[in-house]
PDB file of N, CA and C in Angstrom:
ATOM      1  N   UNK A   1      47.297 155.079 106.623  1.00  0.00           N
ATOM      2  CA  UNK A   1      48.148 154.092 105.982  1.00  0.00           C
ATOM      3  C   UNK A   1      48.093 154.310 104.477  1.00  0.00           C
ATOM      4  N   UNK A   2      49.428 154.322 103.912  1.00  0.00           N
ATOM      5  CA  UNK A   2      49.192 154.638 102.111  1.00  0.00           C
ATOM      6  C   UNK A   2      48.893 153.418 102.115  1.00  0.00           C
ATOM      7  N   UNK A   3      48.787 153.570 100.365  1.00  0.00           N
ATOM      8  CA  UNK A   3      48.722 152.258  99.763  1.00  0.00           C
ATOM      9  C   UNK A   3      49.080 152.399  98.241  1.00  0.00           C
ATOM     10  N   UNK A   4      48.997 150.905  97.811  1.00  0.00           N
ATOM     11  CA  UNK A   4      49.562 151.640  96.366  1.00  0.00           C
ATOM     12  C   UNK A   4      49.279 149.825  95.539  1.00  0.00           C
ATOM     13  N   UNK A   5      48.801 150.077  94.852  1.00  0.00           N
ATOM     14  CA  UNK A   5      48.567 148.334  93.423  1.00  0.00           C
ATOM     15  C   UNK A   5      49.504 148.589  92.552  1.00  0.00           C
ATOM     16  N   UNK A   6      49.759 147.599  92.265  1.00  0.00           N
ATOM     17  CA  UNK A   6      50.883 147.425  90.740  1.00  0.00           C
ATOM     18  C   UNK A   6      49.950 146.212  89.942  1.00  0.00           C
ATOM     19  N   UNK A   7      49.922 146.533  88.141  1.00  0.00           N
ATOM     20  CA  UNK A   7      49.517 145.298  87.580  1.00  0.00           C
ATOM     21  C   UNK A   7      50.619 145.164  87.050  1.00  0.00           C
ATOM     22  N   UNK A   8      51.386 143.725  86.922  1.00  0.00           N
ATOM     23  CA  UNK A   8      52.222 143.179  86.071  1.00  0.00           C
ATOM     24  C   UNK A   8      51.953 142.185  85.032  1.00  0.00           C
ATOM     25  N   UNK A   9      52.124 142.570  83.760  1.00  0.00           N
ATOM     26  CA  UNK A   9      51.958 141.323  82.767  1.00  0.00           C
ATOM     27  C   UNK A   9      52.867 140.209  82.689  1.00  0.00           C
ATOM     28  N   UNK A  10      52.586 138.595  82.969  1.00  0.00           N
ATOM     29  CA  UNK A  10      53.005 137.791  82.593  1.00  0.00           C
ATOM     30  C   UNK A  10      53.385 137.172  81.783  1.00  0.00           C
ATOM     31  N   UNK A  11      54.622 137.320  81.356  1.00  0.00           N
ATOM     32  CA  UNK A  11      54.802 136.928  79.799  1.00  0.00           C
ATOM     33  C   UNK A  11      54.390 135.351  79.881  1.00  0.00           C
ATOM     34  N   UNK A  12      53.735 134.878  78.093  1.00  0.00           N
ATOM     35  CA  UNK A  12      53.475 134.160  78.277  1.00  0.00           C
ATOM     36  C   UNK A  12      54.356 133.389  78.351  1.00  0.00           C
ATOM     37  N   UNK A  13      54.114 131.995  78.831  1.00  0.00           N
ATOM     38  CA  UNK A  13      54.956 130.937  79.436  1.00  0.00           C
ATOM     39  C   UNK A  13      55.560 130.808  80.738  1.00  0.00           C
ATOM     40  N   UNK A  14      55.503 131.916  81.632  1.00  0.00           N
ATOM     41  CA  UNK A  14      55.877 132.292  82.830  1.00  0.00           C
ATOM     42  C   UNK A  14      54.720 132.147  83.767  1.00  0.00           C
ATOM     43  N   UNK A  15      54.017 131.785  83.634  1.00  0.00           N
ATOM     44  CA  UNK A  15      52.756 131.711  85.290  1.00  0.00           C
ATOM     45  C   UNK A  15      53.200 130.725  85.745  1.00  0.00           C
ATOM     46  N   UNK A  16      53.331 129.247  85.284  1.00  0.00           N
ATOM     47  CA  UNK A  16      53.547 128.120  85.945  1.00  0.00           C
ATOM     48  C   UNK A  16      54.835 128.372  87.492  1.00  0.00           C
ATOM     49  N   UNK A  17      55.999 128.922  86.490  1.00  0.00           N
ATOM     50  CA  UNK A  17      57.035 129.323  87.406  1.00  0.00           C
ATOM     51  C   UNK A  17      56.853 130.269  87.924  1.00  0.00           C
ATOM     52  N   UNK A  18      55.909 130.984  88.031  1.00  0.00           N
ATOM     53  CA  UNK A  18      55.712 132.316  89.174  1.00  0.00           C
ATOM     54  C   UNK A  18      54.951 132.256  89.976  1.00  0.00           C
ATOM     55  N   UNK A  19      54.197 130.831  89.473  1.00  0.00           N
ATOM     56  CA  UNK A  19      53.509 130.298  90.619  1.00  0.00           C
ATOM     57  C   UNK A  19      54.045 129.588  91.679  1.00  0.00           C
ATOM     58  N   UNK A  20      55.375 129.053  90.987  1.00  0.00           N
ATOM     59  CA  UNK A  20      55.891 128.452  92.762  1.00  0.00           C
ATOM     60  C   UNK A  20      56.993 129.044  93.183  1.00  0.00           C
ATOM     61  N   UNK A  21      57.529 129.961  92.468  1.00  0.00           N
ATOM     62  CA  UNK A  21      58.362 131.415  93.071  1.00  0.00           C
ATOM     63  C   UNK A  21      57.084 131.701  94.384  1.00  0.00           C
ATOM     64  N   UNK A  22      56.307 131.784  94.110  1.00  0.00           N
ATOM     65  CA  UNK A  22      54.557 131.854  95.296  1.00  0.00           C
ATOM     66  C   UNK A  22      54.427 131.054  96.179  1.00  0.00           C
ATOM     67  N   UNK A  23      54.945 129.918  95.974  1.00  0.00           N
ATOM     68  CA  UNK A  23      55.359 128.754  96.414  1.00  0.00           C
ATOM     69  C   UNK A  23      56.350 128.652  97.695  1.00  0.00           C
ATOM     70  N   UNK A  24      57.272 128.942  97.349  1.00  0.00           N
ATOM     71  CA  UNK A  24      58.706 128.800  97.531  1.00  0.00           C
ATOM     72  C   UNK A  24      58.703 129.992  98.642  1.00  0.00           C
ATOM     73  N   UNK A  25      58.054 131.283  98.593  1.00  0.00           N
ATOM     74  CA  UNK A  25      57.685 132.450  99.510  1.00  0.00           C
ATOM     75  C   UNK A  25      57.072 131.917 100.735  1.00  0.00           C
ATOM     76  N   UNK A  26      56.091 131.096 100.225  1.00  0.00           N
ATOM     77  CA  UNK A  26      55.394 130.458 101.249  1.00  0.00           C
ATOM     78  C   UNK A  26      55.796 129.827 102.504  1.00  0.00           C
ATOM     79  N   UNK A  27      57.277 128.841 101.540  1.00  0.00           N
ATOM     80  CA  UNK A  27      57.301 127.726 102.308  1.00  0.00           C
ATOM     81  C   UNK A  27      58.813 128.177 102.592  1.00  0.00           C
ATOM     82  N   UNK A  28      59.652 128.038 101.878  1.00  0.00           N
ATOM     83  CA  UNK A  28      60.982 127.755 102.141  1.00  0.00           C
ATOM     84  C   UNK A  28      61.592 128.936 102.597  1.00  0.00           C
ATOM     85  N   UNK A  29      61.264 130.133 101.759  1.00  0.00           N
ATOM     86  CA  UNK A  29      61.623 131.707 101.964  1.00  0.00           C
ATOM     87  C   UNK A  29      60.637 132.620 102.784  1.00  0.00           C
ATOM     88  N   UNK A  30      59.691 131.684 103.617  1.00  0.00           N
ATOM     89  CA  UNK A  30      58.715 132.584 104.531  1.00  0.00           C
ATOM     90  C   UNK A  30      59.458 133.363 105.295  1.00  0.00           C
ATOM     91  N   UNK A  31      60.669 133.330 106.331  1.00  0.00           N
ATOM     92  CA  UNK A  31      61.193 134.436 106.994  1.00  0.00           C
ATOM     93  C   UNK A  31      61.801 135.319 106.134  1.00  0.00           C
ATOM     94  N   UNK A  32      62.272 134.828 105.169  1.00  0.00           N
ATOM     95  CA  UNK A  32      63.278 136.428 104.564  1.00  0.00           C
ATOM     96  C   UNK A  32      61.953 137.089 103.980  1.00  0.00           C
ATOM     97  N   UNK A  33      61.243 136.218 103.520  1.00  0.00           N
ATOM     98  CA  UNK A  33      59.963 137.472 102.933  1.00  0.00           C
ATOM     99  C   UNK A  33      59.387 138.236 103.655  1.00  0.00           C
ATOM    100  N   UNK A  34      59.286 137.517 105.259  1.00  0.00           N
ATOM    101  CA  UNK A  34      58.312 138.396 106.355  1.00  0.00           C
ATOM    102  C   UNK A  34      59.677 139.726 106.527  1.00  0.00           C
ATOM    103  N   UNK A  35      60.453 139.149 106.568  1.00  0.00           N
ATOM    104  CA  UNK A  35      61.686 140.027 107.053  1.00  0.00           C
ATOM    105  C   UNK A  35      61.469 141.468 106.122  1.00  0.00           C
ATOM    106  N   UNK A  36      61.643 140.541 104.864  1.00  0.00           N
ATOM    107  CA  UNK A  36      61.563 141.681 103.659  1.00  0.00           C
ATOM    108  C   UNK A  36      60.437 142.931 103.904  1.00  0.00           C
ATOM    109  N   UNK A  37      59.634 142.432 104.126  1.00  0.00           N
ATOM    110  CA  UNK A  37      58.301 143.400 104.470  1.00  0.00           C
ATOM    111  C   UNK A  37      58.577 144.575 105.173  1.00  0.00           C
ATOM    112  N   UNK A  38      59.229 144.271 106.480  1.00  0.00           N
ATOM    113  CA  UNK A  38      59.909 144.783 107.651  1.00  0.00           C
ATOM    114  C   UNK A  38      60.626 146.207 106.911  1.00  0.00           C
ATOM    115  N   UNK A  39      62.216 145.767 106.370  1.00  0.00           N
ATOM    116  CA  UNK A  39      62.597 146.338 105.008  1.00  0.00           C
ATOM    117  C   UNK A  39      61.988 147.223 104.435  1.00  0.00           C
ATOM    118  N   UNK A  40      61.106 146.535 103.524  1.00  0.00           N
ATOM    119  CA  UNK A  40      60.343 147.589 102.482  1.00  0.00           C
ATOM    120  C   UNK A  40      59.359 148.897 103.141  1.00  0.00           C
ATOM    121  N   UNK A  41      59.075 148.512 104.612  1.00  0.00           N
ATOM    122  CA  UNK A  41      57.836 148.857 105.313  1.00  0.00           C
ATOM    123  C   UNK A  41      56.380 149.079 105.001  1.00  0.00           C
ATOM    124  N   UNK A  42      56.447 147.722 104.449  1.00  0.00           N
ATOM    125  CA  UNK A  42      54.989 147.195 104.092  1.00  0.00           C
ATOM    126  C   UNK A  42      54.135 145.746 105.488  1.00  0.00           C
ATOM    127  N   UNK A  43      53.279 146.725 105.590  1.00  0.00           N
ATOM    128  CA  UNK A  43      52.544 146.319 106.418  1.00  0.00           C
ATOM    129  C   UNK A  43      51.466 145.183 106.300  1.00  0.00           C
ATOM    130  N   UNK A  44      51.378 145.685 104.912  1.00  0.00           N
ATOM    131  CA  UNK A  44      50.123 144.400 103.866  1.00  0.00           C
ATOM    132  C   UNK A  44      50.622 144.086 102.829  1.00  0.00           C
ATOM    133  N   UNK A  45      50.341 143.200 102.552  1.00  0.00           N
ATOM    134  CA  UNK A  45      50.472 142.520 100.741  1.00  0.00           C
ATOM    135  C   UNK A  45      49.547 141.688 100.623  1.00  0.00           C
ATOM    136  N   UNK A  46      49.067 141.864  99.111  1.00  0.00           N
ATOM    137  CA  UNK A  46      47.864 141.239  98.775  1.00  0.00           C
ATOM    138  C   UNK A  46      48.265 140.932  97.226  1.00  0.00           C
ATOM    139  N   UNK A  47      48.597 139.614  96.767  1.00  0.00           N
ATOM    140  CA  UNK A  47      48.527 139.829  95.286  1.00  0.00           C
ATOM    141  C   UNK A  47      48.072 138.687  94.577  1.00  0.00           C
ATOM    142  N   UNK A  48      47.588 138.979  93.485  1.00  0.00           N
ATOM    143  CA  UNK A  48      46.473 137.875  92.885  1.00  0.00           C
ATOM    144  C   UNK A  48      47.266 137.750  91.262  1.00  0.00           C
ATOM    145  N   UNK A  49      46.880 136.439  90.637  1.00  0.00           N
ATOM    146  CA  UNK A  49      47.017 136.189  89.428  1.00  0.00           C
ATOM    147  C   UNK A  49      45.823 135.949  88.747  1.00  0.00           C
ATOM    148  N   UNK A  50      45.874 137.126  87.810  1.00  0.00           N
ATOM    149  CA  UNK A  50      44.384 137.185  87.316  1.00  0.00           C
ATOM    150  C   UNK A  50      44.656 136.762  85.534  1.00  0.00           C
ATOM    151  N   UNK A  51      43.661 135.511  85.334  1.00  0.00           N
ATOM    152  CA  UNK A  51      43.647 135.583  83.749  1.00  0.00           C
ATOM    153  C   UNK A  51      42.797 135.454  83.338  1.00  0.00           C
ATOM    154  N   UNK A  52      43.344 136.106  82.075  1.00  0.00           N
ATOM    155  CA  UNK A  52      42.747 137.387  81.201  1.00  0.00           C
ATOM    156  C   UNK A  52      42.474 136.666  80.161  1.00  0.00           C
ATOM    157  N   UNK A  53      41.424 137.168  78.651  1.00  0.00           N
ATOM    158  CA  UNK A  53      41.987 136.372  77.307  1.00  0.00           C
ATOM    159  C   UNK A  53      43.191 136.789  76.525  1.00  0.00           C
ATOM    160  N   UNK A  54      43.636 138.115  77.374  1.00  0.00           N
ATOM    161  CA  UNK A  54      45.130 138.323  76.438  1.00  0.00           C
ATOM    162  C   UNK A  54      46.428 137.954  77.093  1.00  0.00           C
ATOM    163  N   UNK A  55      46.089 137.281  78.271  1.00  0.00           N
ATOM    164  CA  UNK A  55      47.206 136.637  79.013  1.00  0.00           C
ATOM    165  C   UNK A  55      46.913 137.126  80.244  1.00  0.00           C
ATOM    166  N   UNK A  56      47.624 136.530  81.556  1.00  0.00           N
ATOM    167  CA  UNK A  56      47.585 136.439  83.000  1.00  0.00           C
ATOM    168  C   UNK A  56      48.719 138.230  83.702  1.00  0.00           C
ATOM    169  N   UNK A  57      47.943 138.422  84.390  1.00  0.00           N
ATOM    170  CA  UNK A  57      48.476 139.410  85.365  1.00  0.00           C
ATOM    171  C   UNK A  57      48.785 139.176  86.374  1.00  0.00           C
ATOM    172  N   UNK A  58      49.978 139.980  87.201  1.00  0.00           N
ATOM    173  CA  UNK A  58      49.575 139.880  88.503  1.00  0.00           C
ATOM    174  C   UNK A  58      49.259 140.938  88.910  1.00  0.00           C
ATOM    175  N   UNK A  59      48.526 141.318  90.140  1.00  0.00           N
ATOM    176  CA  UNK A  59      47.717 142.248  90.513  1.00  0.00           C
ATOM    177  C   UNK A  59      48.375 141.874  91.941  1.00  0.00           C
ATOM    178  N   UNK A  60      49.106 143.473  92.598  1.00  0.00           N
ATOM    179  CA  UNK A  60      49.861 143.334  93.547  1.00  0.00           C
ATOM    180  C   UNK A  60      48.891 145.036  94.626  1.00  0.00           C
ATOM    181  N   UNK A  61      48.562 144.578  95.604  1.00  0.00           N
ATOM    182  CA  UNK A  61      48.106 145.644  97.261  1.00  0.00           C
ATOM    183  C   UNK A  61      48.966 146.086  98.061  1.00  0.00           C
ATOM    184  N   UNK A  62      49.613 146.838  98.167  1.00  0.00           N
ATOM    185  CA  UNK A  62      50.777 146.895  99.387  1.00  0.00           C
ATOM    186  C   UNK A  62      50.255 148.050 100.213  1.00  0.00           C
ATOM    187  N   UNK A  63      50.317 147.989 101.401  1.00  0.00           N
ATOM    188  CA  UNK A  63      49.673 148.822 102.474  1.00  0.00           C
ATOM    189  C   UNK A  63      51.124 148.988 103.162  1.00  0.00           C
ATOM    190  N   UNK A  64      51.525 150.221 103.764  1.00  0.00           N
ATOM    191  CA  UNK A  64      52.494 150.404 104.577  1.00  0.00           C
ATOM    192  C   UNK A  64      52.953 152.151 104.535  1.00  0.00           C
ATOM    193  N   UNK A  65      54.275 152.140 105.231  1.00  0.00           N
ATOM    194  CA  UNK A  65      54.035 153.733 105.480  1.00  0.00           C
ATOM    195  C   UNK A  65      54.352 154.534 104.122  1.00  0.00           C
ATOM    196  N   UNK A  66      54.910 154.384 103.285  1.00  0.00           N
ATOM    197  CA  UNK A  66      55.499 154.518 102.144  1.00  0.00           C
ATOM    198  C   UNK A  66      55.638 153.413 100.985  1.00  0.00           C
ATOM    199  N   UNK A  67      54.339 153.168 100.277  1.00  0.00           N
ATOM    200  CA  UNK A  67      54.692 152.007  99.490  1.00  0.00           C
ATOM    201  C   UNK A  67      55.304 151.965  98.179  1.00  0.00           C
ATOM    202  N   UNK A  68      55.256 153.511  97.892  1.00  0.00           N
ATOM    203  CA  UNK A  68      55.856 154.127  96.306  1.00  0.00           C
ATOM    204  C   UNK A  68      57.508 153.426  96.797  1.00  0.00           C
ATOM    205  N   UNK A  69      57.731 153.876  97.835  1.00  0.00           N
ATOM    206  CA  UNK A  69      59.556 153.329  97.842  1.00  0.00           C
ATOM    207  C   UNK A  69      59.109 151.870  98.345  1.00  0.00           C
ATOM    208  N   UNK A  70      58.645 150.958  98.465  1.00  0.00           N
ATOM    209  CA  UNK A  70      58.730 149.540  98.702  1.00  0.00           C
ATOM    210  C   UNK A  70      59.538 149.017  98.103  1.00  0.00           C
ATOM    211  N   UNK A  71      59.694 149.218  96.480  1.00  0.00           N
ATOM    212  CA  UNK A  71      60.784 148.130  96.105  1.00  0.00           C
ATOM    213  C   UNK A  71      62.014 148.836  95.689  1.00  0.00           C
ATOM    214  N   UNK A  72      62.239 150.185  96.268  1.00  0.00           N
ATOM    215  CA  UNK A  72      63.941 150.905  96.057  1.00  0.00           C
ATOM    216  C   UNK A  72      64.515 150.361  97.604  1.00  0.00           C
ATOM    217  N   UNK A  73      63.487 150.165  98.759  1.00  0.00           N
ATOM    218  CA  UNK A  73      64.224 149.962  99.668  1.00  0.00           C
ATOM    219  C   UNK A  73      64.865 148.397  99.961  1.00  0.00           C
ATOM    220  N   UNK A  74      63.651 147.629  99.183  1.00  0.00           N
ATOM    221  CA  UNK A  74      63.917 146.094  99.326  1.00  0.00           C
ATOM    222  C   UNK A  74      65.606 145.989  98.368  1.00  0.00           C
ATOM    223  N   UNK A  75      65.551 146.390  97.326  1.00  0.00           N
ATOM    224  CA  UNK A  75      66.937 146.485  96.361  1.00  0.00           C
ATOM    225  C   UNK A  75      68.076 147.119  96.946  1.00  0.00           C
ATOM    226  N   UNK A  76      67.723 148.250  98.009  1.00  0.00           N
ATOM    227  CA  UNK A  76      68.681 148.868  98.364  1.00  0.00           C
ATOM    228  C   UNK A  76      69.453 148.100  99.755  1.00  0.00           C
ATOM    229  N   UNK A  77      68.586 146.523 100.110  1.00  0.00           N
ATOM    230  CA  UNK A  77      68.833 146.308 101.427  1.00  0.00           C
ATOM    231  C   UNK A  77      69.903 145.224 100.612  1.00  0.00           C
ATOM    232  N   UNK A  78      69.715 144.705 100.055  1.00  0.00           N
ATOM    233  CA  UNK A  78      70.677 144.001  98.847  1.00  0.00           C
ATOM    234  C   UNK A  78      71.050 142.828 100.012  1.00  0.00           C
ATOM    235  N   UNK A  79      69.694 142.122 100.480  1.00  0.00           N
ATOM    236  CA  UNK A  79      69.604 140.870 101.214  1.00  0.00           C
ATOM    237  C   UNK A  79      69.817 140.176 100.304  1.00  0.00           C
ATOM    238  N   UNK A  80      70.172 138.685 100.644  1.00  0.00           N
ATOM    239  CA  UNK A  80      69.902 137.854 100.242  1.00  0.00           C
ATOM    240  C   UNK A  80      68.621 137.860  99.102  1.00  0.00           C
ATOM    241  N   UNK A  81      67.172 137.685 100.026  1.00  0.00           N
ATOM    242  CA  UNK A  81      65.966 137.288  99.485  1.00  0.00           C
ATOM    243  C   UNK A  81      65.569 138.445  98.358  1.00  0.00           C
ATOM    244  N   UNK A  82      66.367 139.691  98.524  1.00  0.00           N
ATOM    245  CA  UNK A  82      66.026 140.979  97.495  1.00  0.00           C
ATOM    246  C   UNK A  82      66.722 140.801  96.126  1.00  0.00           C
ATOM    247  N   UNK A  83      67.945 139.769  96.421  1.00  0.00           N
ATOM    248  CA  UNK A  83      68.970 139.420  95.181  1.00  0.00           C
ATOM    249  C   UNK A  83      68.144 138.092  94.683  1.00  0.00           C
ATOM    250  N   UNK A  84      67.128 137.230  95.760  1.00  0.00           N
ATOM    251  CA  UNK A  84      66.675 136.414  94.471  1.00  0.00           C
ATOM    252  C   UNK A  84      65.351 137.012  93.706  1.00  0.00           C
ATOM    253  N   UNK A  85      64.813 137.671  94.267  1.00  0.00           N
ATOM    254  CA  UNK A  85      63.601 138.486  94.224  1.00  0.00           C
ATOM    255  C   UNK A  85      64.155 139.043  92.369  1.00  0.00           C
ATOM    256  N   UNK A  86      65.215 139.762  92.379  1.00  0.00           N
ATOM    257  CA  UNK A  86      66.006 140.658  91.369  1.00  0.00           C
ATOM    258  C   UNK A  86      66.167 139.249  90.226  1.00  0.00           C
ATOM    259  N   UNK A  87      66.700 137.926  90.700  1.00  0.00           N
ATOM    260  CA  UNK A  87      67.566 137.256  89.674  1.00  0.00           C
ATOM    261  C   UNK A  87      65.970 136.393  89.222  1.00  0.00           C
ATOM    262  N   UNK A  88      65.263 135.970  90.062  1.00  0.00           N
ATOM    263  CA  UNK A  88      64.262 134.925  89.638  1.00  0.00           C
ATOM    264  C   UNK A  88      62.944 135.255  89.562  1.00  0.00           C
ATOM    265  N   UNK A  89      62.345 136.116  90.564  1.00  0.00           N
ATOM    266  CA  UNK A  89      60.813 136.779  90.107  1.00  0.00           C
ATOM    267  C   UNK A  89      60.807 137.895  89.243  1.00  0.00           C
ATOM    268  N   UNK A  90      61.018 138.988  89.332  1.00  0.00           N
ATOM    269  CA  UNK A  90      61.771 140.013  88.250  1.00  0.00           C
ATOM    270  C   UNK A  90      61.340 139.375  86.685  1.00  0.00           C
ATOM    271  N   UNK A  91      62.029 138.729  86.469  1.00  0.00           N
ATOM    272  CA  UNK A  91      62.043 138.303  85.168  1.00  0.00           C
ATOM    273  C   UNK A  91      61.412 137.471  84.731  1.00  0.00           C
ATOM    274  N   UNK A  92      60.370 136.589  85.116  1.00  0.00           N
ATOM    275  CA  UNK A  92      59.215 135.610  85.169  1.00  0.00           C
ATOM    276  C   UNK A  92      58.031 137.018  84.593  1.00  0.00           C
ATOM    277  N   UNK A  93      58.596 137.871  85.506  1.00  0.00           N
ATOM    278  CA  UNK A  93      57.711 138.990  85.452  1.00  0.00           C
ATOM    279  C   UNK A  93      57.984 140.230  83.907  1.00  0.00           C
ATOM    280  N   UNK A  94      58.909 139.780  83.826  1.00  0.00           N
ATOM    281  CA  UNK A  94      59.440 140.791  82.712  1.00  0.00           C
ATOM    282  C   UNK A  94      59.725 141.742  82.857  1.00  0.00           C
ATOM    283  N   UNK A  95      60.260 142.418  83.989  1.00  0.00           N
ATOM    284  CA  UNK A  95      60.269 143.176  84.873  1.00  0.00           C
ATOM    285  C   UNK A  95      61.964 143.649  84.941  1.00  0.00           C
ATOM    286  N   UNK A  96      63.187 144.304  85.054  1.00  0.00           N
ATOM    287  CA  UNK A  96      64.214 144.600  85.200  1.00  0.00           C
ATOM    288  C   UNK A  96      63.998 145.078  86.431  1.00  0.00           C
ATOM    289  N   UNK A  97      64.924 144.337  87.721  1.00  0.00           N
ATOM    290  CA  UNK A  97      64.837 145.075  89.099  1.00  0.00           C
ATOM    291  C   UNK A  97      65.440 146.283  88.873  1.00  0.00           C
ATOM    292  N   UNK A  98      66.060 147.263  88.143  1.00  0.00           N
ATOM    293  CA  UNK A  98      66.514 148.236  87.895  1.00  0.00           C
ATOM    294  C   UNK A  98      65.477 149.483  87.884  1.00  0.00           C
ATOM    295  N   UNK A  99      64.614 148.766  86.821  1.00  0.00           N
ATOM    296  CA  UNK A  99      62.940 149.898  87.119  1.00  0.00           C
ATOM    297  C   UNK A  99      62.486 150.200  88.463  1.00  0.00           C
ATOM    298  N   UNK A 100      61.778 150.820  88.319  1.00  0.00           N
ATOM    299  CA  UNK A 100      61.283 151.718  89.638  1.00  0.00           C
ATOM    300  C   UNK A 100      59.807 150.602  89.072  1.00  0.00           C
ATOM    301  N   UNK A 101      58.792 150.143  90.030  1.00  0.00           N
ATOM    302  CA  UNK A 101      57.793 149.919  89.882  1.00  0.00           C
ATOM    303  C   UNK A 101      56.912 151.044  88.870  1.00  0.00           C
ATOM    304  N   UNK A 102      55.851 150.390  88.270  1.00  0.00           N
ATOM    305  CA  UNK A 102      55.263 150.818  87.454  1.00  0.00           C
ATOM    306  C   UNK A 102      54.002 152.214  88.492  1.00  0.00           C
ATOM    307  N   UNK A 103      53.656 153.482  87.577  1.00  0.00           N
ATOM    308  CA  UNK A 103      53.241 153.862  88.578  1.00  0.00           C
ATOM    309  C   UNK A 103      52.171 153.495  88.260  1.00  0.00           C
ATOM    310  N   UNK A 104      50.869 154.511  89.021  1.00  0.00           N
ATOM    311  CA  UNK A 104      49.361 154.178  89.046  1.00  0.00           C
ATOM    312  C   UNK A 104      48.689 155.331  89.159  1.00  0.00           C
ATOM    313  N   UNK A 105      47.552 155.619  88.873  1.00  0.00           N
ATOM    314  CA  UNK A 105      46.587 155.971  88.579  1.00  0.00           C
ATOM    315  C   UNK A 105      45.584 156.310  89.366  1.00  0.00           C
ATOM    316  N   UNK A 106      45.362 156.600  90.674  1.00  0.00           N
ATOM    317  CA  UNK A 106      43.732 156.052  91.441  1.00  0.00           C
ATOM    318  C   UNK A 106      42.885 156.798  90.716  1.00  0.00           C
ATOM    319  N   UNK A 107      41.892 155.779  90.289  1.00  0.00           N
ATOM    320  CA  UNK A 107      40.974 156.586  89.340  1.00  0.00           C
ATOM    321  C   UNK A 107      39.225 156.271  90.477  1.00  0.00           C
ATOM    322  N   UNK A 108      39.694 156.034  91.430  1.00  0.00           N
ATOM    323  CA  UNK A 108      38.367 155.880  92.727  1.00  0.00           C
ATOM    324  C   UNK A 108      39.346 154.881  93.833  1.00  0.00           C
ATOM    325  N   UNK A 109      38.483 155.625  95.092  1.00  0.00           N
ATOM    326  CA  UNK A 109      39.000 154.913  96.541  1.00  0.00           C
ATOM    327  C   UNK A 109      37.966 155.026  97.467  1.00  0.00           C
ATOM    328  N   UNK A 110      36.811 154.186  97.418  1.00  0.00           N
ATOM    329  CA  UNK A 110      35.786 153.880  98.114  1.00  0.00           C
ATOM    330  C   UNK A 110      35.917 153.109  99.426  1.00  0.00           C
ATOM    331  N   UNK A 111      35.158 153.809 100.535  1.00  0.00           N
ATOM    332  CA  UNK A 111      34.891 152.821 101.546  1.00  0.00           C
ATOM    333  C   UNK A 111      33.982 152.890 102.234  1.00  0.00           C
ATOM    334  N   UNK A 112      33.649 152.285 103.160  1.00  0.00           N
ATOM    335  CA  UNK A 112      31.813 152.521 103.802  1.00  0.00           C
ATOM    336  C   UNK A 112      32.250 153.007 105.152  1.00  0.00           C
TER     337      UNK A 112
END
């Protein structure tokens, strides 16, 4: 199974509302998100809001067969939940759905 992390910086003033964009995944948009997964072919997601003293991150896990294309395929399915994903998390995030996710680095991959 690949895998692949993204850190995103939160601009400041944006956690409150990206916290219930988190929210809102949970509750109201739980099937298009599970759906979305399906889509992207991500098998896991794991993501945390971590703060920092120079401001809050998010710190995103995606496990699945291909996670480098996770978010060309979610954009390319041009659902519903991928167009709010684009108009309302995106940009909380500072993020242009146009970018390709940020890449990464593995600088260690330990396991017992």
């Amino acid at each position: 199974m690949a895998t692949k992390m993204f850190l995103f910086p939160v601009p400041a003033g944006n956690t409150e509302a990206l916290k219930a964009t988190f929210v809102e995944m949970a509750g109201s948009r739980e099937g298009q998100c599970v759906a979305n997964r399906g889509v992207m072919g991500v098998t896991r997601e794991y993501v945390c809001l971590q703060h920092t003293p120079t401001g809050d991150v998010v710190v995103a896990y995606l496990e699945g067969d291909d996670p480098d294309k996770a978010g060309e395929r979610m954009m390319a399915s041009d659902s519903e939940y991928a167009r709010w994903i684009a108009s309302t998390v995106m940009p909380l995030l500072g993020h242009d759905s146009n970018e390709s996710f940020p890449s990464t680095e593995v600088l260690a991959d330990w396991r017992a």
